[in-house]
N, C-alpha and C. Protein backbone atom coordinates (compact mmCIF):
# COMPACT_ATOMS: atom_id res chain seq x y z
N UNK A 1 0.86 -1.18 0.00
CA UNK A 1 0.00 0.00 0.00
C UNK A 1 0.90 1.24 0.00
N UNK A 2 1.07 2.07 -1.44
CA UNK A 2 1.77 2.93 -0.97
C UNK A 2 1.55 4.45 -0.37
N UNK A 3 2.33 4.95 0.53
CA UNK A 3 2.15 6.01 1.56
C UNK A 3 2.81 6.94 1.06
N UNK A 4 2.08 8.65 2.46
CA UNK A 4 2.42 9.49 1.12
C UNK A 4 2.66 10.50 2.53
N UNK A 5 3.37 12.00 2.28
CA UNK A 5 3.31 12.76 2.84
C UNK A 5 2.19 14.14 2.22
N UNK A 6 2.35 14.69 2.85
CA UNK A 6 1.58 16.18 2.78
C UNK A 6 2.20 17.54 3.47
N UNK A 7 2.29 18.37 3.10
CA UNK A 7 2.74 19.44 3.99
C UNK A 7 1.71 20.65 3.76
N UNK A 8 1.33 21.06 4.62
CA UNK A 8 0.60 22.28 4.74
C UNK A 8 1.20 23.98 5.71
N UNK A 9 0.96 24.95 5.08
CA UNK A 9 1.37 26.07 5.39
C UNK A 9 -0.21 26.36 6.50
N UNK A 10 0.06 27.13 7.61
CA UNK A 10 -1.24 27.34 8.27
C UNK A 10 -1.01 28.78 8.11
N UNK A 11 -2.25 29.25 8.43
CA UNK A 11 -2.28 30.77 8.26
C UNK A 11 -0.62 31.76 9.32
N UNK A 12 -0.19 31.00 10.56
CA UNK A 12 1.07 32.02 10.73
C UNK A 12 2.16 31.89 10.12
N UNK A 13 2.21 31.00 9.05
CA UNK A 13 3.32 30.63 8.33
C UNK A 13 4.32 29.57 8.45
N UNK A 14 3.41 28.86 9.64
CA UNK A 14 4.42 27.40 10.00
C UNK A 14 4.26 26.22 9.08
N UNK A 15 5.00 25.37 8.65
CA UNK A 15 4.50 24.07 7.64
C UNK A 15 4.76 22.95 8.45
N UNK A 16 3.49 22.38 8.59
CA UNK A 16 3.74 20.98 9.29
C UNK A 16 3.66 19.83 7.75
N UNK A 17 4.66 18.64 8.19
CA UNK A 17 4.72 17.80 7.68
C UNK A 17 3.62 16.78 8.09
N UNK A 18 2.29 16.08 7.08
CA UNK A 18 1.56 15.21 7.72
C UNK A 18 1.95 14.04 6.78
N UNK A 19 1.21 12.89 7.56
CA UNK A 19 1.64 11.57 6.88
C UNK A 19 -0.01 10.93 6.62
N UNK A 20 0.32 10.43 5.29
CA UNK A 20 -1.43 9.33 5.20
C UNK A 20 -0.67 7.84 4.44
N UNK A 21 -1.43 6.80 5.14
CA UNK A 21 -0.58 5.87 4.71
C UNK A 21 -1.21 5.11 3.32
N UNK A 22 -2.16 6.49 2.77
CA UNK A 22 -2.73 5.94 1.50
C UNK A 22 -2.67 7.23 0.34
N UNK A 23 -2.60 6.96 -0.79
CA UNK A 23 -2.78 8.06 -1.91
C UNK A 23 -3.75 8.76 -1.70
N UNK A 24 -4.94 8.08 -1.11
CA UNK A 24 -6.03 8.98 -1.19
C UNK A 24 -6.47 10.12 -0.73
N UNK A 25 -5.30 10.68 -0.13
CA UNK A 25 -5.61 12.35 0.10
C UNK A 25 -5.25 12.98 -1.38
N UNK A 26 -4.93 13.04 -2.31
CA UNK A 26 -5.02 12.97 -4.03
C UNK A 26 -6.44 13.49 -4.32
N UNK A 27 -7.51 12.42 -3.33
CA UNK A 27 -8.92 13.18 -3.87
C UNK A 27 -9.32 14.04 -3.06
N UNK A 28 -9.35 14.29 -2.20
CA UNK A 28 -9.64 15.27 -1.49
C UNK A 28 -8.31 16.77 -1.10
N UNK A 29 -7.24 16.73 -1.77
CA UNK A 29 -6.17 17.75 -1.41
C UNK A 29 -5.98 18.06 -2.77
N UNK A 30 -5.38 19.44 -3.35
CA UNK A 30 -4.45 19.27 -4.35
C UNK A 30 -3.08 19.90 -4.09
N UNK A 31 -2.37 19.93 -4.47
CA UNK A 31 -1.36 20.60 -4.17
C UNK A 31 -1.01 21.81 -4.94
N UNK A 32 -1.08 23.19 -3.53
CA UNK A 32 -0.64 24.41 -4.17
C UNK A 32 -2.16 24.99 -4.30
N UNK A 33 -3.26 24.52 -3.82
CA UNK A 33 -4.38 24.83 -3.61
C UNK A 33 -3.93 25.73 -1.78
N UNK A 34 -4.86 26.68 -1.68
CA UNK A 34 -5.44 26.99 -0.79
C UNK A 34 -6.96 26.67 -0.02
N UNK A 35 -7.76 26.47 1.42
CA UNK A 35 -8.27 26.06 1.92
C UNK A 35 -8.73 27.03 2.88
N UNK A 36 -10.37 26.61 3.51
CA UNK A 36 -9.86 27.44 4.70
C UNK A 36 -9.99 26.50 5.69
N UNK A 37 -9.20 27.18 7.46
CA UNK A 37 -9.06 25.77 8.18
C UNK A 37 -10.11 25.21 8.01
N UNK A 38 -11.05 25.18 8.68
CA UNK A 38 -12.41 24.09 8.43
C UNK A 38 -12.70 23.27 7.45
N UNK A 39 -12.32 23.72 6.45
CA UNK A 39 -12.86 22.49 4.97
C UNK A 39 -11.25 21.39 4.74
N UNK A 40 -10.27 22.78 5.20
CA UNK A 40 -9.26 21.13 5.10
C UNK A 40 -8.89 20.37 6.09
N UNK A 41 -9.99 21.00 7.50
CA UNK A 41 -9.73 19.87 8.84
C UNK A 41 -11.12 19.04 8.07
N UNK A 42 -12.07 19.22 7.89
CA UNK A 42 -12.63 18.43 7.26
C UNK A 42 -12.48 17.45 6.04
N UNK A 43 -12.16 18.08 4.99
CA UNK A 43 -11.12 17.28 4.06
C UNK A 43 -10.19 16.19 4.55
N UNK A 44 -9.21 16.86 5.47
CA UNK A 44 -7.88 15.76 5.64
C UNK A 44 -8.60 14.82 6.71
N UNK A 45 -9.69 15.26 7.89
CA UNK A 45 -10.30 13.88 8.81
C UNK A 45 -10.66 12.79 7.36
N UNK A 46 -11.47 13.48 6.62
CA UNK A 46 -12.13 12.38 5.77
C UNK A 46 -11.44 11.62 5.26
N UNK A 47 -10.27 12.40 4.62
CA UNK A 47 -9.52 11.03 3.79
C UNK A 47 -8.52 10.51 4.91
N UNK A 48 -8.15 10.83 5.92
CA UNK A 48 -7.21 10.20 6.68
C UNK A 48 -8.34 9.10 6.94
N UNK A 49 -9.71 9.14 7.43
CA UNK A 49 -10.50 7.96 8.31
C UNK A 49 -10.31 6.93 6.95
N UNK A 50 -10.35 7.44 5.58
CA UNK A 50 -10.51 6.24 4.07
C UNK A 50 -9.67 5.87 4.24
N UNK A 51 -8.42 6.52 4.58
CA UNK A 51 -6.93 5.67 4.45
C UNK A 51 -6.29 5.08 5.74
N UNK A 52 -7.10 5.07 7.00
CA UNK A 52 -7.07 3.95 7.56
C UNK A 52 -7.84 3.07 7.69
N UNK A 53 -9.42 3.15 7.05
CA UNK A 53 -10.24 1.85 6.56
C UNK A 53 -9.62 1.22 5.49
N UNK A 54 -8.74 1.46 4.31
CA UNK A 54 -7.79 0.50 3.31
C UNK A 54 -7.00 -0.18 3.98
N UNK A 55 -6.33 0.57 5.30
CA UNK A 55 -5.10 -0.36 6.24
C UNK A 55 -6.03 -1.46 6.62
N UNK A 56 -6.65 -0.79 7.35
CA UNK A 56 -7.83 -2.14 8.01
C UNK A 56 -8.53 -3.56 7.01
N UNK A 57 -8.72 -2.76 5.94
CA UNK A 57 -9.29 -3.73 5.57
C UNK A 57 -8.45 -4.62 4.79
N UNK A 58 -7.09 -4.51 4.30
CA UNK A 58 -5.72 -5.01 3.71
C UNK A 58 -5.03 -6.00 5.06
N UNK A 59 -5.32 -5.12 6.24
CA UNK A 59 -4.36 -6.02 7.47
C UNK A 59 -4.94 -6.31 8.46
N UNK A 60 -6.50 -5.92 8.43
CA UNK A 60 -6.96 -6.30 9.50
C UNK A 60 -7.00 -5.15 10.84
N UNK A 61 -6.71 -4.27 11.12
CA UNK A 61 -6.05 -3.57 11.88
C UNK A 61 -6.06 -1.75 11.11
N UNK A 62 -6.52 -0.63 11.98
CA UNK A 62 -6.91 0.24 11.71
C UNK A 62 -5.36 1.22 11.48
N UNK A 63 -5.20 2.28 10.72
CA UNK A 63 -3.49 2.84 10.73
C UNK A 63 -3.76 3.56 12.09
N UNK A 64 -2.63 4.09 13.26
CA UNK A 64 -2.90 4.19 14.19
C UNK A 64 -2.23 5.81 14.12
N UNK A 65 -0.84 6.14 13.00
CA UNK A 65 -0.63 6.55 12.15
C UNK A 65 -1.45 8.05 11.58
N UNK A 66 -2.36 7.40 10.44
CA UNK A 66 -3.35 8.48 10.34
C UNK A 66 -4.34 8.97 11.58
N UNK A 67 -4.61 8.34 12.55
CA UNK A 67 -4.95 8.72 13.82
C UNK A 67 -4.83 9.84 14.22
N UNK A 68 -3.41 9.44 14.32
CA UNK A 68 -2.00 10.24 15.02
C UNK A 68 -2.04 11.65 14.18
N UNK A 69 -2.07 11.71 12.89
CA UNK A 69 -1.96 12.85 11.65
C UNK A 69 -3.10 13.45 12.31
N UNK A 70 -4.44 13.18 12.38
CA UNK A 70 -5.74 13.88 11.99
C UNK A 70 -5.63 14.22 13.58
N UNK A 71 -5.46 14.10 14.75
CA UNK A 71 -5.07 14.15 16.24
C UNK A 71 -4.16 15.68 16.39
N UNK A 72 -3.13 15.52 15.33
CA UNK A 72 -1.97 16.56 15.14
C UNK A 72 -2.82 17.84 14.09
N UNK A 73 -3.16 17.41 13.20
CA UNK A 73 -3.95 18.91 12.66
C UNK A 73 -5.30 18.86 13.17
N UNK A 74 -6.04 18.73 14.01
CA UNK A 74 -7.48 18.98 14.77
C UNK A 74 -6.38 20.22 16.04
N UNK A 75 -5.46 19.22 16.39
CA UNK A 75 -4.66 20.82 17.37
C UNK A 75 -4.50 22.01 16.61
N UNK A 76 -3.02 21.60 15.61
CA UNK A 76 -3.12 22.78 15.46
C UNK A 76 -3.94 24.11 14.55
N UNK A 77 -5.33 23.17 14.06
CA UNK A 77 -6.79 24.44 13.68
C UNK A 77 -7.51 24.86 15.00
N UNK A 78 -7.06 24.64 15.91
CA UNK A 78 -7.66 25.23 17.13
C UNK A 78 -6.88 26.57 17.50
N UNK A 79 -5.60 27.06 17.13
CA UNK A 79 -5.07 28.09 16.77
C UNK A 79 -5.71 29.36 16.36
N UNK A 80 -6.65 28.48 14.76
CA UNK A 80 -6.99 29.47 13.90
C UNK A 80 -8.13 29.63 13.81
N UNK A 81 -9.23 30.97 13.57
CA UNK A 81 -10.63 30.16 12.95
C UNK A 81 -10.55 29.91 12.14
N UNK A 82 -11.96 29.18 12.34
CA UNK A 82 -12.16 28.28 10.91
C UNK A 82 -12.13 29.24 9.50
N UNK A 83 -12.20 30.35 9.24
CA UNK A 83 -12.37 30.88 7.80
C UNK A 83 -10.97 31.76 7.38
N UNK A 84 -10.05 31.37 8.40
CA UNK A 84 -8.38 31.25 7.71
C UNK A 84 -8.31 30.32 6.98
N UNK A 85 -6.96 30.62 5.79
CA UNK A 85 -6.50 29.85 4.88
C UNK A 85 -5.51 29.24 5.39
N UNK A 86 -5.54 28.36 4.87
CA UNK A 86 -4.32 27.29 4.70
C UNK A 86 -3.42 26.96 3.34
N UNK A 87 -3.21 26.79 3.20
CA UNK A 87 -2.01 26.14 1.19
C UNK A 87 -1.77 24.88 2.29
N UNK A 88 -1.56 24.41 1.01
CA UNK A 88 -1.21 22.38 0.67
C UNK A 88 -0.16 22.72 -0.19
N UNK A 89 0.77 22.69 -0.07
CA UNK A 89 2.19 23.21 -0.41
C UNK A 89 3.08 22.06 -1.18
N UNK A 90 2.28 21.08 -0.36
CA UNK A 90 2.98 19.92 -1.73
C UNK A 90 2.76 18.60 -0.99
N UNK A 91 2.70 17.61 -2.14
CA UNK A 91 2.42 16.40 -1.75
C UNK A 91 3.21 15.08 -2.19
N UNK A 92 3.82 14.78 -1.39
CA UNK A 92 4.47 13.40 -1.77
C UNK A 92 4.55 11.69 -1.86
N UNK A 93 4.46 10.88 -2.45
CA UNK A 93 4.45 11.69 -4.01
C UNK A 93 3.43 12.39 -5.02
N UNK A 94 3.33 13.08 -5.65
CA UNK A 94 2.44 13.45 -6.42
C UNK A 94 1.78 12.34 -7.29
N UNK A 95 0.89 13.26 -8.12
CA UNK A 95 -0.07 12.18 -8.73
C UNK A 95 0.79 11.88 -9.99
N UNK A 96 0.83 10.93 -11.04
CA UNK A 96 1.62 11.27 -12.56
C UNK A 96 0.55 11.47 -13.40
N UNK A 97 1.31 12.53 -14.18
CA UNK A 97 0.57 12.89 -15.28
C UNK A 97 0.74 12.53 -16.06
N UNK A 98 -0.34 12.25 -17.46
CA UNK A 98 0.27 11.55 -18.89
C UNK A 98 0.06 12.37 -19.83
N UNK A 99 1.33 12.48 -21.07
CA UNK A 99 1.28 13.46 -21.81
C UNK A 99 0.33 12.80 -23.04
């Protein structure tokens, strides 16, 4: 199953590094998009909970992992209100494109 990072800029200018142990923040993130907190604490809960139901359902066992990610940005949007921006600054790896 391959895993991916994310980094996001929050509105004071700090970038946290997050981890999902599935591509599927791809559908719900793009990279170099802006957000505001609320839709991408909502966004990233959603696809972090999909991409530890794929762990689960591949191993039996929930990622503890994306937990841990969606645990770490629910703190730090308590910082900001909700109708600050955020940027998704980049995502690793990206999606490929075909020419």
């Amino acid at each position: 199953m391959p895993e991916m990072t994310f980094d996001v800029r929050w509105p004071d200018g700090r970038v946290q590094r997050c981890y999902s142990p599935s591509l599927v923040m791809h559908d719900y993130l793009t990279s170099g998009s802006d957000y505001t907190v609320a839709d991408f604490v909502d966004r990233s809960a959603t696809a972090l909970h999909e991409a530890s139901e794929r762990v689960r359902a591949k191993f039996g066992f929930a990622c503890t992992s994306a937990a841990s990610t969606t645990e770490h940005i629910l703190a730090a949007a308590t910082e900001f209100p909700g109708d600050a921006t955020i940027r998704v600054v980049g995502m690793h790896p990206g999606l490929e494109t075909t020419s």
